[in-house]
Protein backbone atom coordinates (compact mmCIF):
# COMPACT_ATOMS: atom_id res chain seq x y z
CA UNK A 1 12.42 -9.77 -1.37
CA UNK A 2 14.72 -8.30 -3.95
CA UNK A 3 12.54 -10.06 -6.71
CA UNK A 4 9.44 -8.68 -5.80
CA UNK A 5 10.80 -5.31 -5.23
CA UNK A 6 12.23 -5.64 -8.75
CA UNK A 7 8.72 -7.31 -10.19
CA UNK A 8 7.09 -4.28 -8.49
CA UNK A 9 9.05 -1.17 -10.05
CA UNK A 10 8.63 -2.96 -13.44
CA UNK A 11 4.79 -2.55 -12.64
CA UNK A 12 5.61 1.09 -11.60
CA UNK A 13 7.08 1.88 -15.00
CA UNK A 14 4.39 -0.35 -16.66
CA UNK A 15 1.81 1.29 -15.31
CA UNK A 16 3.01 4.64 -17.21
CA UNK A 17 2.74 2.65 -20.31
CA UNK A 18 -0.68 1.17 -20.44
CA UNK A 19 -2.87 1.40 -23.64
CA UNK A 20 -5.85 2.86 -21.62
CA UNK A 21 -6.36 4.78 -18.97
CA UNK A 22 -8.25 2.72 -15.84
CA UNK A 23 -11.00 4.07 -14.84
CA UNK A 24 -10.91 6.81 -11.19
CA UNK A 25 -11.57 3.55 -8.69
CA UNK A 26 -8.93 1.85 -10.06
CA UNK A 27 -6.53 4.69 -10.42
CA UNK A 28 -7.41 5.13 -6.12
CA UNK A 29 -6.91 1.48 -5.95
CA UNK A 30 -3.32 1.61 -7.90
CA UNK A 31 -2.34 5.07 -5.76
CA UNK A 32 -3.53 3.52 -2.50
CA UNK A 33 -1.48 0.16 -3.07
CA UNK A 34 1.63 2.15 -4.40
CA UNK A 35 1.70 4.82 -1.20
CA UNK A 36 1.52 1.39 1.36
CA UNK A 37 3.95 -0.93 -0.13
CA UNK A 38 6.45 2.29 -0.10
CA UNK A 39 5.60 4.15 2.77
CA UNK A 40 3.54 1.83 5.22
CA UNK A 41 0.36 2.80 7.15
CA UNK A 42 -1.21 6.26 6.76
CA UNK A 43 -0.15 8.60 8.77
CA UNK A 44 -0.43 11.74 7.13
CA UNK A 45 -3.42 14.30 8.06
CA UNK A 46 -6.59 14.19 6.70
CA UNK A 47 -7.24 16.60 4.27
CA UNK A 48 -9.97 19.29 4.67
CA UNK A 49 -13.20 18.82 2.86
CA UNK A 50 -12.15 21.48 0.16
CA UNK A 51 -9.98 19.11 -1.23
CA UNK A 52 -11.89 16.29 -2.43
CA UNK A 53 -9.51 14.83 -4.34
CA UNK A 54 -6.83 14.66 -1.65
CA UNK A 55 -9.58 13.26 0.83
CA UNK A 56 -10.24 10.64 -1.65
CA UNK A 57 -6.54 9.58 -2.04
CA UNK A 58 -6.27 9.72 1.62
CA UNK A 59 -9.45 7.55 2.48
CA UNK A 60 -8.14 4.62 -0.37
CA UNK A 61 -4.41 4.92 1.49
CA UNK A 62 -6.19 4.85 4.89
CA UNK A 63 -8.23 1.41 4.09
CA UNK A 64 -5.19 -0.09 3.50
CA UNK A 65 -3.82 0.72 7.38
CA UNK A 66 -2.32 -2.93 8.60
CA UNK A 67 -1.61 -4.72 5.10
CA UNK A 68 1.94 -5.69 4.83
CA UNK A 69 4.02 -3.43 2.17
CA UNK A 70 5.37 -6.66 0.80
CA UNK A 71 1.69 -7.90 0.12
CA UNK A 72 0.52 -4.22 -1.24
CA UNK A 73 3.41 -4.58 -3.72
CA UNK A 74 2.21 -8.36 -5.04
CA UNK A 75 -1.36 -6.55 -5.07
CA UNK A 76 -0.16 -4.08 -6.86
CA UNK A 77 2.23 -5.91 -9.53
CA UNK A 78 -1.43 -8.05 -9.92
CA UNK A 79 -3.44 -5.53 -10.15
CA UNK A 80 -1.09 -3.68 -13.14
CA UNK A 81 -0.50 -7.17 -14.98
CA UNK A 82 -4.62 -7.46 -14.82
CA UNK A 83 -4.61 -4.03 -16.79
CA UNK A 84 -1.82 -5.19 -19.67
């Protein structure tokens, strides 16, 4: 556990230093995986249709609901060593 909680802040800080920016539906996909593996399930309040970015932060958290924060941090360590 303490390895891949290490392994996964390295990806945090790597992901500040990649040499291009991913594209939006991977940026959702990076946010979404982040938010679970530290915080869990959803359970914050939809946002209101005025905020379309907020909705669309919420809705790529909220597909996540049930995966384990241990597996959203290997997805996401994956996910930012696909991108190096």
């Amino acid at each position: 556990m303490a390895d891949l909680k290490a392994a996964f802040e390295a990806a945090v800080a790597n992901s500040k230093t990649l040499s291009e920016r991913p594209d939006n539906a991977t940026l959702l996909k990076l946010y979404a995986l982040y938010k679970q593996a530290s915080m869990g399930d959803n359970s914050e309040k939809k946002p209101g249709f005025g905020d379309m970015v907020g909705r669309a932060k919420w809705d790529a958290w909220n597909g996540l609901k049930g995966t384990a924060p241990n597996d959203a941090m290997q997805q996401y360590i994956d996910l930012i060593e696909s991108l190096s």
